[in-house]
N, C-alpha and C. Protein backbone atom coordinates (compact mmCIF):
# COMPACT_ATOMS: atom_id res chain seq x y z
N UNK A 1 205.65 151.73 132.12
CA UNK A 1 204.43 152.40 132.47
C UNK A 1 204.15 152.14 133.95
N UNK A 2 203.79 153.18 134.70
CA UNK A 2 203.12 153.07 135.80
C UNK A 2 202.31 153.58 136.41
N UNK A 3 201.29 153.23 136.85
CA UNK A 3 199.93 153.38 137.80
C UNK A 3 199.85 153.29 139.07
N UNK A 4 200.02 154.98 139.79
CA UNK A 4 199.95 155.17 141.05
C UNK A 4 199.07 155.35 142.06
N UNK A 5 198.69 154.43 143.09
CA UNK A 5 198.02 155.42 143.97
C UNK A 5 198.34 156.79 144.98
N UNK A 6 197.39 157.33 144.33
CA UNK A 6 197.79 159.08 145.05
C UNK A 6 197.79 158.94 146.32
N UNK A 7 196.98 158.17 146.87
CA UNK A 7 196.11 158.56 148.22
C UNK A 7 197.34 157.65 149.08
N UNK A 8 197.42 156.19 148.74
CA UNK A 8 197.98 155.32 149.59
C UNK A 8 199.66 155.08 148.88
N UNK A 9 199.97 156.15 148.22
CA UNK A 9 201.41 156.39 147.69
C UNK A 9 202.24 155.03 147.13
N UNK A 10 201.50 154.39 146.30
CA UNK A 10 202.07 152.49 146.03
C UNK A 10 201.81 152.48 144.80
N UNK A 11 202.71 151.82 144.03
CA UNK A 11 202.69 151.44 142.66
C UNK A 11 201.41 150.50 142.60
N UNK A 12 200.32 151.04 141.84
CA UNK A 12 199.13 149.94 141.77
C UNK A 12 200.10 148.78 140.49
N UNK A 13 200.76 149.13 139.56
CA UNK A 13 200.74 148.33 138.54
C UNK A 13 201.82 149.20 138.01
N UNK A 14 203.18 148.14 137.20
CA UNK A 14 204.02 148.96 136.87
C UNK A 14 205.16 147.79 135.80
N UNK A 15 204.93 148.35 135.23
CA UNK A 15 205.85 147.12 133.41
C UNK A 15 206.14 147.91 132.30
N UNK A 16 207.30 147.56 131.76
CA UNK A 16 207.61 148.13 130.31
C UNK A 16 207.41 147.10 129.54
N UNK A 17 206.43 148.29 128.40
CA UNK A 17 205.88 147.93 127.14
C UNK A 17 206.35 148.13 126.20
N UNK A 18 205.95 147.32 124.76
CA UNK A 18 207.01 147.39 123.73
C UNK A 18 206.44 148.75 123.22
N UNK A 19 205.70 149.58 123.63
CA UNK A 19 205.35 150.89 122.67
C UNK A 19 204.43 151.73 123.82
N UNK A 20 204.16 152.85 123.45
CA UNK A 20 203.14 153.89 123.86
C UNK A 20 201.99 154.16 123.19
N UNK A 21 201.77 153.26 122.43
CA UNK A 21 200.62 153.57 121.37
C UNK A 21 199.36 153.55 122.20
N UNK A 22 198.42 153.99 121.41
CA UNK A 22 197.35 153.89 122.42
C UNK A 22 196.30 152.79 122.70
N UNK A 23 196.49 151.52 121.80
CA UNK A 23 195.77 150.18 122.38
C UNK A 23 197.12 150.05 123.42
N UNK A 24 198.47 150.04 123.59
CA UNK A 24 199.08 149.49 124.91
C UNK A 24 198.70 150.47 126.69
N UNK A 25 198.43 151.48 125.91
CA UNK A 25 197.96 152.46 127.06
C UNK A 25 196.81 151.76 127.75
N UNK A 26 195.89 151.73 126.49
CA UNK A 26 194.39 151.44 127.42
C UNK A 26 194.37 150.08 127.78
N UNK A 27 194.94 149.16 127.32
CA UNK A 27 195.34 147.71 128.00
C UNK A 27 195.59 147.73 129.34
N UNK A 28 197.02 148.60 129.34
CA UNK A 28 197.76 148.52 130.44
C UNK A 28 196.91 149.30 131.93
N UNK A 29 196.33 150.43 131.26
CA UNK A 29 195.24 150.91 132.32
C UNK A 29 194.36 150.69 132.51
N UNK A 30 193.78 149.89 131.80
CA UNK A 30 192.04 148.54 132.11
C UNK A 30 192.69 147.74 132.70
N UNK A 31 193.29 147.32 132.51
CA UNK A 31 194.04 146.01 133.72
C UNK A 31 194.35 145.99 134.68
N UNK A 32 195.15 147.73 135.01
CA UNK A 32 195.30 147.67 136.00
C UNK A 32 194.60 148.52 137.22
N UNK A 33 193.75 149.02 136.53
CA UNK A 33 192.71 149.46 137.25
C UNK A 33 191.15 149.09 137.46
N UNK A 34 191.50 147.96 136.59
CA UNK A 34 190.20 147.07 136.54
C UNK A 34 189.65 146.78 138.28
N UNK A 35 188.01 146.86 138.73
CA UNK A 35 187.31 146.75 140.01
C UNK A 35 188.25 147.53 141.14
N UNK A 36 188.94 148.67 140.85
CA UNK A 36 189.49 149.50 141.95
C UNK A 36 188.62 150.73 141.57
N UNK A 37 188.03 151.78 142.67
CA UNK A 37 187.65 152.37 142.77
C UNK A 37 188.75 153.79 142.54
N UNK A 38 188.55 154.51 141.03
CA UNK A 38 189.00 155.34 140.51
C UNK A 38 187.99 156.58 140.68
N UNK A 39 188.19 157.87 141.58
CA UNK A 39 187.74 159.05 140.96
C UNK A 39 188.49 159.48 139.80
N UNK A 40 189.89 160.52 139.87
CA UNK A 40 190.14 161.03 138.96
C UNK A 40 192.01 160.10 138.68
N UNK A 41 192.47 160.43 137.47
CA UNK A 41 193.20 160.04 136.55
C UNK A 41 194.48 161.32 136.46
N UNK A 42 195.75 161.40 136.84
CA UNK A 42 196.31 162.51 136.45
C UNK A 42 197.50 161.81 135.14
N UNK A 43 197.52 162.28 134.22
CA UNK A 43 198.57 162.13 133.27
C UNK A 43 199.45 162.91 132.44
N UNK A 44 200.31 162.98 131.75
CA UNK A 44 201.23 164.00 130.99
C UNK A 44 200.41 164.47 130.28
N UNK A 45 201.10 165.48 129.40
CA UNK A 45 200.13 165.90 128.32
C UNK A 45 199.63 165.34 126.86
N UNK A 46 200.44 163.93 127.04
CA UNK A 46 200.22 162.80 126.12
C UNK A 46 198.32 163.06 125.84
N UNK A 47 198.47 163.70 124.41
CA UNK A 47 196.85 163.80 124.13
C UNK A 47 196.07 161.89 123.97
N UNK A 48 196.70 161.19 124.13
CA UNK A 48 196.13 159.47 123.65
C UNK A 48 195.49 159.67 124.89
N UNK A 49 195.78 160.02 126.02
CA UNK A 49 194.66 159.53 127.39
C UNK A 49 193.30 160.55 127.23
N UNK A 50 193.43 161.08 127.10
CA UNK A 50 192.07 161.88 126.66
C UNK A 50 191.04 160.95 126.14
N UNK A 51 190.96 160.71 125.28
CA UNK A 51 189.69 159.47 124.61
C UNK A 51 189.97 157.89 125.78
N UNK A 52 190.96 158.06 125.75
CA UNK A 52 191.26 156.51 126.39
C UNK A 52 190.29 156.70 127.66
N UNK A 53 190.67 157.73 128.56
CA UNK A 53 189.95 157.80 129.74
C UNK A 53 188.67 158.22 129.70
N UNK A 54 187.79 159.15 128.71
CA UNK A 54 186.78 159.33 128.58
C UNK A 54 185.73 158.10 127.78
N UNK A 55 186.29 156.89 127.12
CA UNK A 55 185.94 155.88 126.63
C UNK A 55 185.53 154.97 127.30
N UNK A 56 186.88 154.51 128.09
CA UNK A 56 187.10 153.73 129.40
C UNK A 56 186.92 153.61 130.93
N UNK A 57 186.89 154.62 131.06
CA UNK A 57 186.71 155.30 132.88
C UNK A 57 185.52 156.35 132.91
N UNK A 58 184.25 156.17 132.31
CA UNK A 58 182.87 157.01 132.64
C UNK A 58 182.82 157.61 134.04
N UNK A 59 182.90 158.94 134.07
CA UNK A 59 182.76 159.97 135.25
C UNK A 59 183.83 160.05 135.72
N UNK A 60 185.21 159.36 135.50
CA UNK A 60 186.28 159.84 136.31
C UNK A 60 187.31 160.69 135.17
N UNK A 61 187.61 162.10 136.49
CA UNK A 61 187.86 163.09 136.25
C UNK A 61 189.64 162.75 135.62
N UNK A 62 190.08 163.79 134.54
CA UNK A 62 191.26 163.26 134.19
C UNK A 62 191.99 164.77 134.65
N UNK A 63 192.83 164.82 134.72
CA UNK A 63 193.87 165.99 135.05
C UNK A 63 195.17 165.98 134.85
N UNK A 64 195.88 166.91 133.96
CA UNK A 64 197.13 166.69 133.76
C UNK A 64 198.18 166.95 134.87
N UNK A 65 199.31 166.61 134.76
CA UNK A 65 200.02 166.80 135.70
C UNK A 65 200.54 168.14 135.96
N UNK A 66 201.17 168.55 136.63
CA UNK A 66 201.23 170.00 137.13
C UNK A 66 202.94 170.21 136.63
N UNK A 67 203.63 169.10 137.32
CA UNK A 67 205.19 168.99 137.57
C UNK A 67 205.26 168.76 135.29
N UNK A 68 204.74 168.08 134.91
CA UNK A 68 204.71 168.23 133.04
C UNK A 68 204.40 169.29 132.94
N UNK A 69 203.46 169.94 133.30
CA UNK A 69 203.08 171.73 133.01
C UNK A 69 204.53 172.11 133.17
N UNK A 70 204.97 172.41 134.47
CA UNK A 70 205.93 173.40 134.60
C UNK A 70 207.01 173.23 133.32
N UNK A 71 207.16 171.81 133.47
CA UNK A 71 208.48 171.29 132.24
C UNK A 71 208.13 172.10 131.27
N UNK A 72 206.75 172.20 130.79
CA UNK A 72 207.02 172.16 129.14
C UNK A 72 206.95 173.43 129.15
N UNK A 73 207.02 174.16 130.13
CA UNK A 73 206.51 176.05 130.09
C UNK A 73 208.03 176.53 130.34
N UNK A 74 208.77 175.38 131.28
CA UNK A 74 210.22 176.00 131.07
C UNK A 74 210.87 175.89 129.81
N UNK A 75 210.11 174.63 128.96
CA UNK A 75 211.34 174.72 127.61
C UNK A 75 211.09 175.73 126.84
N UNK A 76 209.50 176.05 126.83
CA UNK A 76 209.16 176.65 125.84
C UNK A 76 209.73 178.36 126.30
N UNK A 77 209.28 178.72 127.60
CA UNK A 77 210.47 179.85 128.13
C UNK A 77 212.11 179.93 127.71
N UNK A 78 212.28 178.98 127.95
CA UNK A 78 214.00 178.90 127.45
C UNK A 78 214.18 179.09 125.68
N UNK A 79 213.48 178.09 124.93
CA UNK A 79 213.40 178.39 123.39
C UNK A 79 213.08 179.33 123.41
N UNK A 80 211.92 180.18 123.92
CA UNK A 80 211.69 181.65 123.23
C UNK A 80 213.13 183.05 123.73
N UNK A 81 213.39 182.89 124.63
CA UNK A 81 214.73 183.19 125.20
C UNK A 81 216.13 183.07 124.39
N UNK A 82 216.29 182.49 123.81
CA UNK A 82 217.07 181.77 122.64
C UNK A 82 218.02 180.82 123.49
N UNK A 83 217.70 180.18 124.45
CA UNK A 83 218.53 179.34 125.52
C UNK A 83 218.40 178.10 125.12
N UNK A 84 219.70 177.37 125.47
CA UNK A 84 219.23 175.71 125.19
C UNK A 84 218.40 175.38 125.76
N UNK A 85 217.45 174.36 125.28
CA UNK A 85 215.96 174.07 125.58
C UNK A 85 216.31 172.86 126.76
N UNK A 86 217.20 172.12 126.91
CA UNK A 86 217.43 171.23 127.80
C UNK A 86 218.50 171.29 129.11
N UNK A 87 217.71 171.51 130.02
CA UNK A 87 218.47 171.91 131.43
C UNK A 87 219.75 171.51 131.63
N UNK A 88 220.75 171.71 132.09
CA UNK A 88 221.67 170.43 132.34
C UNK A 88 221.74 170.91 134.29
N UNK A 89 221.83 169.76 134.49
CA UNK A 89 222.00 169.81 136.09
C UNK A 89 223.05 169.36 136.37
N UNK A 90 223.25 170.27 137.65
CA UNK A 90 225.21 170.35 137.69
C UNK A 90 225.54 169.03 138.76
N UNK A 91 226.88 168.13 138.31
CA UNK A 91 226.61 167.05 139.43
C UNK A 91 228.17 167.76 140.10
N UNK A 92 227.90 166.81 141.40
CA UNK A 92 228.82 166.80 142.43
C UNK A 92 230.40 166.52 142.01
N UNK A 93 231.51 167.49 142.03
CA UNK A 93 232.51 166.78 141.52
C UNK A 93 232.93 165.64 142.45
N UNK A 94 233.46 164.90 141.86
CA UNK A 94 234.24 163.68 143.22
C UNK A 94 235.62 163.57 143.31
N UNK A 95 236.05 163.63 144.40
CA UNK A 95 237.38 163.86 144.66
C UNK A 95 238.09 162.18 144.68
C-alpha cells in the first residue's frame, strides 16, 4: 500500500499488508495521514474507501483515479469487442 503526496510528489507512507480488507485500509491510512493536512483523497475504484474516507477524513474530497478509469473502460471495450480482455505489451527483442 501506498500514500502519495500529489503536490510534493513523495511517498508519505508505503508497506505491504497481509490483506486489503477494509480495517487494514483504514489503519494504514489513519496512520499515515494522521496531523497532515489532507484536502482531497484520490483512489481506485476499490468501493471499501468510500465509507473509509467519508467516516475517517470529514470534508476531504475523495476522487477516483482517472489512469483506473481509463483501464477498466479499456477492458470492458475490449470484452464487449470479443478481444482478449488483457493487453499484452510487446517487449524489446534482445539480440
Amino acid at each position: 500500500m501506498t500514500l502519495l503526496d500529489a503536490v510534493y510528489a513523495y511517498a508519505i507512507k508505503e508497506e505491504v499488508r497481509e490483506n486489503k480488507q477494509s480495517d487494514t485500509i483504514k489503519s494504514f491510512m489513519v496512520e499515515g495521514l494522521k496531523n497532515k493536512p489532507v484536502q482531497a483523497i484520490v483512489t481506485d475504484f476499490d468501493p471499501k474507501y468510500s465509507d473509509i474516507i467519508k467516516n475517517n477524513f470529514i470534508g476531504v474530497h475523495h476522487q477516483y483515479c482517472v489512469g483506473h478509469f481509463n483501464d477498466i473502460m479499456d477492458d470492458d471495450l475490449r470484452k464487449a469487442a470479443g478481444l482478449n480482455i488483457k493487453r499484452r505489451k510487446n517487449f524489446q527483442k534482445i539480440i
